[in-house]
N, C-alpha and C. Protein backbone atom coordinates (compact mmCIF):
# COMPACT_ATOMS: atom_id res chain seq x y z
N UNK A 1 0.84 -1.17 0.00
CA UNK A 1 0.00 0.00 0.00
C UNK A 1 0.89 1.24 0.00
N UNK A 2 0.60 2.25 -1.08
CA UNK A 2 1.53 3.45 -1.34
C UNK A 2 0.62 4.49 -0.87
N UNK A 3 1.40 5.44 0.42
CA UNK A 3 1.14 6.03 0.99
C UNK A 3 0.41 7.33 -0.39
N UNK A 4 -0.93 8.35 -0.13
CA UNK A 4 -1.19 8.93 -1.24
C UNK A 4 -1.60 8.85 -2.62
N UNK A 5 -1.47 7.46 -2.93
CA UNK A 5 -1.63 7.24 -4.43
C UNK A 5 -3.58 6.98 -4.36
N UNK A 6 -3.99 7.10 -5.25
CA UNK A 6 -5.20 7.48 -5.87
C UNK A 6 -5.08 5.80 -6.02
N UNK A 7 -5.97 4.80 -5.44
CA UNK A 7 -5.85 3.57 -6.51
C UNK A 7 -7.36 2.86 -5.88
N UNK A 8 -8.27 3.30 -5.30
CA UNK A 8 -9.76 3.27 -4.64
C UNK A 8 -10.56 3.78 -5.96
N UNK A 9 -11.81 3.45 -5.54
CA UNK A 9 -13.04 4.14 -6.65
C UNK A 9 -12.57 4.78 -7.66
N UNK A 10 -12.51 4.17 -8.15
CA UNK A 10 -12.11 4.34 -10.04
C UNK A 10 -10.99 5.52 -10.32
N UNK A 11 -9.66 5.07 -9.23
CA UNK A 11 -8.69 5.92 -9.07
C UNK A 11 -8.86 7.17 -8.20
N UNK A 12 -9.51 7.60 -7.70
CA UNK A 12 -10.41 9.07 -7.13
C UNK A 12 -10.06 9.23 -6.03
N UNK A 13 -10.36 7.96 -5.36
CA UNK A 13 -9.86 7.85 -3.66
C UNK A 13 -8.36 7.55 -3.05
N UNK A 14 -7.35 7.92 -2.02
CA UNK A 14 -6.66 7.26 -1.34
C UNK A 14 -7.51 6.21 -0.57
N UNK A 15 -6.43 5.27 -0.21
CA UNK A 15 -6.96 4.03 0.51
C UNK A 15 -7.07 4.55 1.73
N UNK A 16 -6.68 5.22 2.44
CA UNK A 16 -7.50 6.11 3.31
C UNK A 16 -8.41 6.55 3.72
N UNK A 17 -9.10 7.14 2.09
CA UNK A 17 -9.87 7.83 2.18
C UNK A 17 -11.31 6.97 1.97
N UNK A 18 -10.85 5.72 1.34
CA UNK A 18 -11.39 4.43 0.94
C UNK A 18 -11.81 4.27 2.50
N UNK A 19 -11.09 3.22 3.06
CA UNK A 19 -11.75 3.25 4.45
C UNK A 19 -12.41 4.12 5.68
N UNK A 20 -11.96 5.34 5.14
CA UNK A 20 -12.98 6.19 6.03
C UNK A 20 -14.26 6.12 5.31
N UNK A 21 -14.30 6.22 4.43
CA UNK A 21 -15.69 5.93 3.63
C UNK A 21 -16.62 4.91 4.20
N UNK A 22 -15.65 3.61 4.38
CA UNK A 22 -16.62 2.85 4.87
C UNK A 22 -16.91 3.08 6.37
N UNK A 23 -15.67 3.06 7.05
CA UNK A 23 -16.05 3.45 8.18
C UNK A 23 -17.00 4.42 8.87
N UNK A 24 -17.22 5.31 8.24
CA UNK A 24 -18.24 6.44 8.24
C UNK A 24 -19.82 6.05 8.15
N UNK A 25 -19.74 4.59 6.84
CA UNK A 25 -20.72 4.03 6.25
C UNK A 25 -21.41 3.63 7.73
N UNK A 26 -21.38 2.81 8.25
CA UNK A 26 -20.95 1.76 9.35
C UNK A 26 -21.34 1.96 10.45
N UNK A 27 -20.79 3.46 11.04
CA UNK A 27 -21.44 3.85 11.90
C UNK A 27 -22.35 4.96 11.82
N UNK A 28 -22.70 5.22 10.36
CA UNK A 28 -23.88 5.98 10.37
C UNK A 28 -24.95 4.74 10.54
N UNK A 29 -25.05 3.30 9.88
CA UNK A 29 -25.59 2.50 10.43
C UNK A 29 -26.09 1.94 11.77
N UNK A 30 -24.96 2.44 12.19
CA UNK A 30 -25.17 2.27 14.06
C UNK A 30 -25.87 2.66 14.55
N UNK A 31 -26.32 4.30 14.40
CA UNK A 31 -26.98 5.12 14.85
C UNK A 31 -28.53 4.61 15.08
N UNK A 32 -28.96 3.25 14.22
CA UNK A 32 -30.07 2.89 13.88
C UNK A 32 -29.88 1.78 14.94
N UNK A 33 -28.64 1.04 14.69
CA UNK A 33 -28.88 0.21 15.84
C UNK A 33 -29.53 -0.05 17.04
N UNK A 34 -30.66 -1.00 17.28
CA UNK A 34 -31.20 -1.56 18.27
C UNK A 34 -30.94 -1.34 19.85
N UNK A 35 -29.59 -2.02 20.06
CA UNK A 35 -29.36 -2.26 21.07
C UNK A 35 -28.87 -0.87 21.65
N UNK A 36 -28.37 0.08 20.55
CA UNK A 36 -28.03 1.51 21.26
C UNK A 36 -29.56 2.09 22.02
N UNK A 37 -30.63 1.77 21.39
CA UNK A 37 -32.32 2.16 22.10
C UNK A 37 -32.36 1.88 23.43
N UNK A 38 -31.40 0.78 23.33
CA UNK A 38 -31.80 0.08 24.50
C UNK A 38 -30.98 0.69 25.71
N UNK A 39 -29.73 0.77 25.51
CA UNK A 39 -29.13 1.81 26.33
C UNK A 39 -29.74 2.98 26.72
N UNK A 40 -29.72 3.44 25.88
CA UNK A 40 -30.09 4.88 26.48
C UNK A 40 -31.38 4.48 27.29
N UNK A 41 -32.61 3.60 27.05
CA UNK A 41 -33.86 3.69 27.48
C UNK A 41 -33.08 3.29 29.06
N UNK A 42 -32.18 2.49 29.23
CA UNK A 42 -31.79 2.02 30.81
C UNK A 42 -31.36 3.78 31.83
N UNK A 43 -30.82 4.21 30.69
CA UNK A 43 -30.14 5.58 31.19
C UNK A 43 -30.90 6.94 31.41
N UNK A 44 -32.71 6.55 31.13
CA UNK A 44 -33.34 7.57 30.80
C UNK A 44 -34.19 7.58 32.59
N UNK A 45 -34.35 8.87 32.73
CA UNK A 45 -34.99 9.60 34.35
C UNK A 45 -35.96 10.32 33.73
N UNK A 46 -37.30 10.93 34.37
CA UNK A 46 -37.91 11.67 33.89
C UNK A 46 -36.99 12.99 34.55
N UNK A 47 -37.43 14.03 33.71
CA UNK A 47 -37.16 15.30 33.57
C UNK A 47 -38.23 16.00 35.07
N UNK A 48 -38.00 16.87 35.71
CA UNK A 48 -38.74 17.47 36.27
C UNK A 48 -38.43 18.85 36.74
N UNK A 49 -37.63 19.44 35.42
CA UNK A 49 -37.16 20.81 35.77
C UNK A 49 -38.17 21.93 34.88
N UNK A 50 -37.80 23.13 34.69
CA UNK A 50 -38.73 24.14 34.33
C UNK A 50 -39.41 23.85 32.93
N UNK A 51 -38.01 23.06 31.90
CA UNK A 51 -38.41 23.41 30.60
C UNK A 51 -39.73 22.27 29.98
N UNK A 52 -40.81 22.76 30.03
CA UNK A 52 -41.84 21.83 29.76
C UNK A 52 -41.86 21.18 28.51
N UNK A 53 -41.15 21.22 27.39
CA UNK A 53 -40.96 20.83 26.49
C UNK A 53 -39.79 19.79 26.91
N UNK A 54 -39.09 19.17 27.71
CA UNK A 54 -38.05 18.02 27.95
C UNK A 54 -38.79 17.09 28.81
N UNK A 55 -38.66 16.08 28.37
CA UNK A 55 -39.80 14.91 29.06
C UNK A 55 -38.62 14.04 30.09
N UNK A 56 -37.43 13.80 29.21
CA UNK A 56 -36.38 12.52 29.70
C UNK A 56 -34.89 13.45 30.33
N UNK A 57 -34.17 12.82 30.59
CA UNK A 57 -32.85 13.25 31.10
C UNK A 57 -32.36 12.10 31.07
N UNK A 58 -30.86 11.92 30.45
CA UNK A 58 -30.40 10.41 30.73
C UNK A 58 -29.15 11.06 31.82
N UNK A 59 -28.64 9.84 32.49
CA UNK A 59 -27.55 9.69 33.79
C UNK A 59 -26.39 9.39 32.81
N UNK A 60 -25.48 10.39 32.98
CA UNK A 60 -24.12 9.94 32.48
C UNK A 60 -23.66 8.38 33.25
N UNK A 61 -22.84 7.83 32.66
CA UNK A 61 -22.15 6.92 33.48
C UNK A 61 -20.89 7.17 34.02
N UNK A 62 -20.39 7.70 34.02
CA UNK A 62 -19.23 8.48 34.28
C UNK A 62 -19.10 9.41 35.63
N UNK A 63 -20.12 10.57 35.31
CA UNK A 63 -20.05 11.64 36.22
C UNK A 63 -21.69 11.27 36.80
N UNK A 64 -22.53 10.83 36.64
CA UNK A 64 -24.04 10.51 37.05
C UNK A 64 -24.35 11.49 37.41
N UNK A 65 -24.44 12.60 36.30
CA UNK A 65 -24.93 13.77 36.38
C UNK A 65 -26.27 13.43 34.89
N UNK A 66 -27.10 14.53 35.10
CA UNK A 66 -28.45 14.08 34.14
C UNK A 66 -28.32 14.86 33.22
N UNK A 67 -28.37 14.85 31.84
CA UNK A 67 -28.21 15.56 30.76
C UNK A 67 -29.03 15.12 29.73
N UNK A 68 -30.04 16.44 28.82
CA UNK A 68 -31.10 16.05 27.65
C UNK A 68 -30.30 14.88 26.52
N UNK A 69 -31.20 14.37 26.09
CA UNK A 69 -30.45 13.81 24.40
C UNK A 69 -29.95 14.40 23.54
N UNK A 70 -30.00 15.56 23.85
CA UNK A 70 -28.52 16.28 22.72
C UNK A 70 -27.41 16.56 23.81
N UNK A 71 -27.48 16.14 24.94
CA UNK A 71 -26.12 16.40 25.68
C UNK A 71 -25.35 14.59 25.85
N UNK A 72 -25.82 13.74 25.40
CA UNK A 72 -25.13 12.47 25.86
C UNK A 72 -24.97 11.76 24.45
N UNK A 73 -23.88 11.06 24.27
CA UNK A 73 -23.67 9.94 23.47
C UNK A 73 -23.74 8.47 23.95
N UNK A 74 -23.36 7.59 22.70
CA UNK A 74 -23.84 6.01 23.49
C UNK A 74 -22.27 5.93 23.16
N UNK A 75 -21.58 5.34 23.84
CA UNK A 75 -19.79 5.41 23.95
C UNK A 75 -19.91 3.81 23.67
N UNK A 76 -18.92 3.02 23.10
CA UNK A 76 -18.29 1.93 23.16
C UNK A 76 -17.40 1.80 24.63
N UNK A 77 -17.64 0.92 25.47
CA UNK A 77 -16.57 0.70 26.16
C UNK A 77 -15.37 0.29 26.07
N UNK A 78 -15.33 -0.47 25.17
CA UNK A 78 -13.97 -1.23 24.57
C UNK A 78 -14.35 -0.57 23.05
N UNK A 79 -13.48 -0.12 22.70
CA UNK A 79 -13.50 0.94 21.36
C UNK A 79 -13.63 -0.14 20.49
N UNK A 80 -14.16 0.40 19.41
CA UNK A 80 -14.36 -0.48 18.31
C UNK A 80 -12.97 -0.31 17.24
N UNK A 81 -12.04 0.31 17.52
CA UNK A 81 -11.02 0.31 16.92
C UNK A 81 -10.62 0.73 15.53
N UNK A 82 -9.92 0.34 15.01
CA UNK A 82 -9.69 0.78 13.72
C UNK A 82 -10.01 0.20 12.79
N UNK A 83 -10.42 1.00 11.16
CA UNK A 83 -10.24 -0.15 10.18
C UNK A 83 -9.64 0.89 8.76
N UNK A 84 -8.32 0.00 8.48
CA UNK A 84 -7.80 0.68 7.68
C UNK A 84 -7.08 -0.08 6.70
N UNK A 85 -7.59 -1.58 6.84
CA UNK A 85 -7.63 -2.45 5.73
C UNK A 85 -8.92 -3.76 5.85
N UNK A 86 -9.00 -4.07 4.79
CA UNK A 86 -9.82 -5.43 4.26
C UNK A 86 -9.79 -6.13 5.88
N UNK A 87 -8.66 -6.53 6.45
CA UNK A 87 -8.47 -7.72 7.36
C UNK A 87 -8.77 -6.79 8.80
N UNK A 88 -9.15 -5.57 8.87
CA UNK A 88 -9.91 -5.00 10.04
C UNK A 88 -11.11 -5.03 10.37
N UNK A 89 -11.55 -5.54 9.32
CA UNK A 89 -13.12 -5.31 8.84
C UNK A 89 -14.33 -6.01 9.77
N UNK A 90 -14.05 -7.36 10.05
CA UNK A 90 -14.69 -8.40 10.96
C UNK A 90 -14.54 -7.87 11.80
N UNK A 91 -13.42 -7.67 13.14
CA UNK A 91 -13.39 -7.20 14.07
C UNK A 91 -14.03 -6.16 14.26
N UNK A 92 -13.70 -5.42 13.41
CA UNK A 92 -14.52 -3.48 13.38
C UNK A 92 -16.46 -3.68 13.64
N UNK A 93 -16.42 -4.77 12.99
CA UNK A 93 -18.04 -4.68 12.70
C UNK A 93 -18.45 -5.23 13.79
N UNK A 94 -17.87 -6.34 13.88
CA UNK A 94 -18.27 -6.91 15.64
C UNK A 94 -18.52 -6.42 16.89
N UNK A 95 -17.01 -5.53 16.75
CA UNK A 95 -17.24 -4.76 18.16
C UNK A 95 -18.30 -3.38 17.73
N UNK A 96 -18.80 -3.41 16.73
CA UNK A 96 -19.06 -1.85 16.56
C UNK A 96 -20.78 -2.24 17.16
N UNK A 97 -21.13 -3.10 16.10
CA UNK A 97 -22.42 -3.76 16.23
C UNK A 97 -22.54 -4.90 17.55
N UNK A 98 -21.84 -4.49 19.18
CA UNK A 98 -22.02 -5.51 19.80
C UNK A 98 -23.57 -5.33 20.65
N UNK A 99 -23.34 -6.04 22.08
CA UNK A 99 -24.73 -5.91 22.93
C UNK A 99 -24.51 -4.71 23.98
N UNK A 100 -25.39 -5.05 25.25
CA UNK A 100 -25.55 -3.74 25.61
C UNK A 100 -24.05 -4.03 26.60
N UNK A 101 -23.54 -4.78 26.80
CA UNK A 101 -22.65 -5.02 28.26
C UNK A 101 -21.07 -3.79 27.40
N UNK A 102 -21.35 -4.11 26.32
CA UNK A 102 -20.05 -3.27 25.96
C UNK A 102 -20.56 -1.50 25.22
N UNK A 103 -21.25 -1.27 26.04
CA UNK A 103 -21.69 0.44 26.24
C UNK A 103 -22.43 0.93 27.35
N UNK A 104 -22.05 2.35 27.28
CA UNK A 104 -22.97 3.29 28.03
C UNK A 104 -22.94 4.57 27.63
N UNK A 105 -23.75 5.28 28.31
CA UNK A 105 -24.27 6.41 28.08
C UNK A 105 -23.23 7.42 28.75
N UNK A 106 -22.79 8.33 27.74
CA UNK A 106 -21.77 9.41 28.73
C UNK A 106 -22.28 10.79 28.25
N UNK A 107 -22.29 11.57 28.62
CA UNK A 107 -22.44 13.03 28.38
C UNK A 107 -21.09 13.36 27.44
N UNK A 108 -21.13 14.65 26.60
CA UNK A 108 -20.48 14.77 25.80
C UNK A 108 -19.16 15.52 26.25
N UNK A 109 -18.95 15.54 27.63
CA UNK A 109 -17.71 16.21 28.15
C UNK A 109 -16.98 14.92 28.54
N UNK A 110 -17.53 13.95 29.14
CA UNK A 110 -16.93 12.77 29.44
C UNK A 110 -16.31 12.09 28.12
N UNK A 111 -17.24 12.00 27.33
CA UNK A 111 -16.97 11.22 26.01
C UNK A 111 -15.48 11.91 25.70
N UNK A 112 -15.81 13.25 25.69
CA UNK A 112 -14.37 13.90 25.12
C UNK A 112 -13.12 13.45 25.69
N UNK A 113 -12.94 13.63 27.11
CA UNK A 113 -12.02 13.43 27.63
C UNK A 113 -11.89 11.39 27.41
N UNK A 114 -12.97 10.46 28.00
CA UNK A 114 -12.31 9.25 27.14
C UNK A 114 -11.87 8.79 25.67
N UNK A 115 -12.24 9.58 25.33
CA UNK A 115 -11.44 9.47 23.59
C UNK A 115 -10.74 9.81 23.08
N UNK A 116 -10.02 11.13 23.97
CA UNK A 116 -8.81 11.56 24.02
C UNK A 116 -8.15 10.99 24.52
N UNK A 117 -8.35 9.66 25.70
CA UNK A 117 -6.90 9.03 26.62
C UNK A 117 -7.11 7.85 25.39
N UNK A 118 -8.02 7.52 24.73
CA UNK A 118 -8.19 6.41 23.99
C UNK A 118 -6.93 6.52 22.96
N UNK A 119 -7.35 7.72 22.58
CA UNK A 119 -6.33 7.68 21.22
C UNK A 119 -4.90 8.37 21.68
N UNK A 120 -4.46 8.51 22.72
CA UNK A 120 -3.36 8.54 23.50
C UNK A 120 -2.35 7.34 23.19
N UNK A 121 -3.42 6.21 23.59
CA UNK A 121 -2.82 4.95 23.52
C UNK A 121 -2.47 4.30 22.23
């Protein structure tokens, strides 16, 4: 594999750019995923603050502080890792698409800071 060379989708793409493609594919798929419903529904409190329009609040796992659904993500616990060839691919999908024991719910300040020590490593 030559670092830069155009040799993906009818020459157009780096292989790079090739697998982010899919990777992107993949977990826009996720988003639909099942078992992520299911998380969050474990993580969901009713709301009982001013704004009458917010029904739910989910519990970070992290800080177990309560935050709307645009303040939390569904995190992988064990990262789903990389894929940046053909032979990443199984693994990637496995862990990406697993059950509920390998996620939770974090607020989007937590998330930040674990995905920053993630990719540390």
């Amino acid at each position: 594999m030559t670092r830069g060379v155009k040799n993906k989708a009818g020459n157009t793409w780096t292989t790079a750019r090739y697998f982010s493609f899919i990777r992107s594919a993949l977990r826009r798929a996720w988003t639909k995923y099942p078992v992520r419903y299911q998380v969050m529904d474990k993580a969901k409190k009713p709301y009982s603050g001013k704004d009458k329009r917010t029904k739910w609040v989910y519990e970070c796992a992290s800080c177990n502080s309560l935050y709307k659904s645009t303040e939390v993500n569904v995190d992988h616990i064990k990262p789903a890792g990389t894929l940046k060839d053909y032979k990443d691919l199984p693994m990637f999908v496995k862990t990406l698409f697993c059950e509920e024991d390998n996620l939770q719910v974090l607020c989007k300040a937590c998330h930040d800071v674990k995905t920053k020590e993630e990719r540390k490593k």
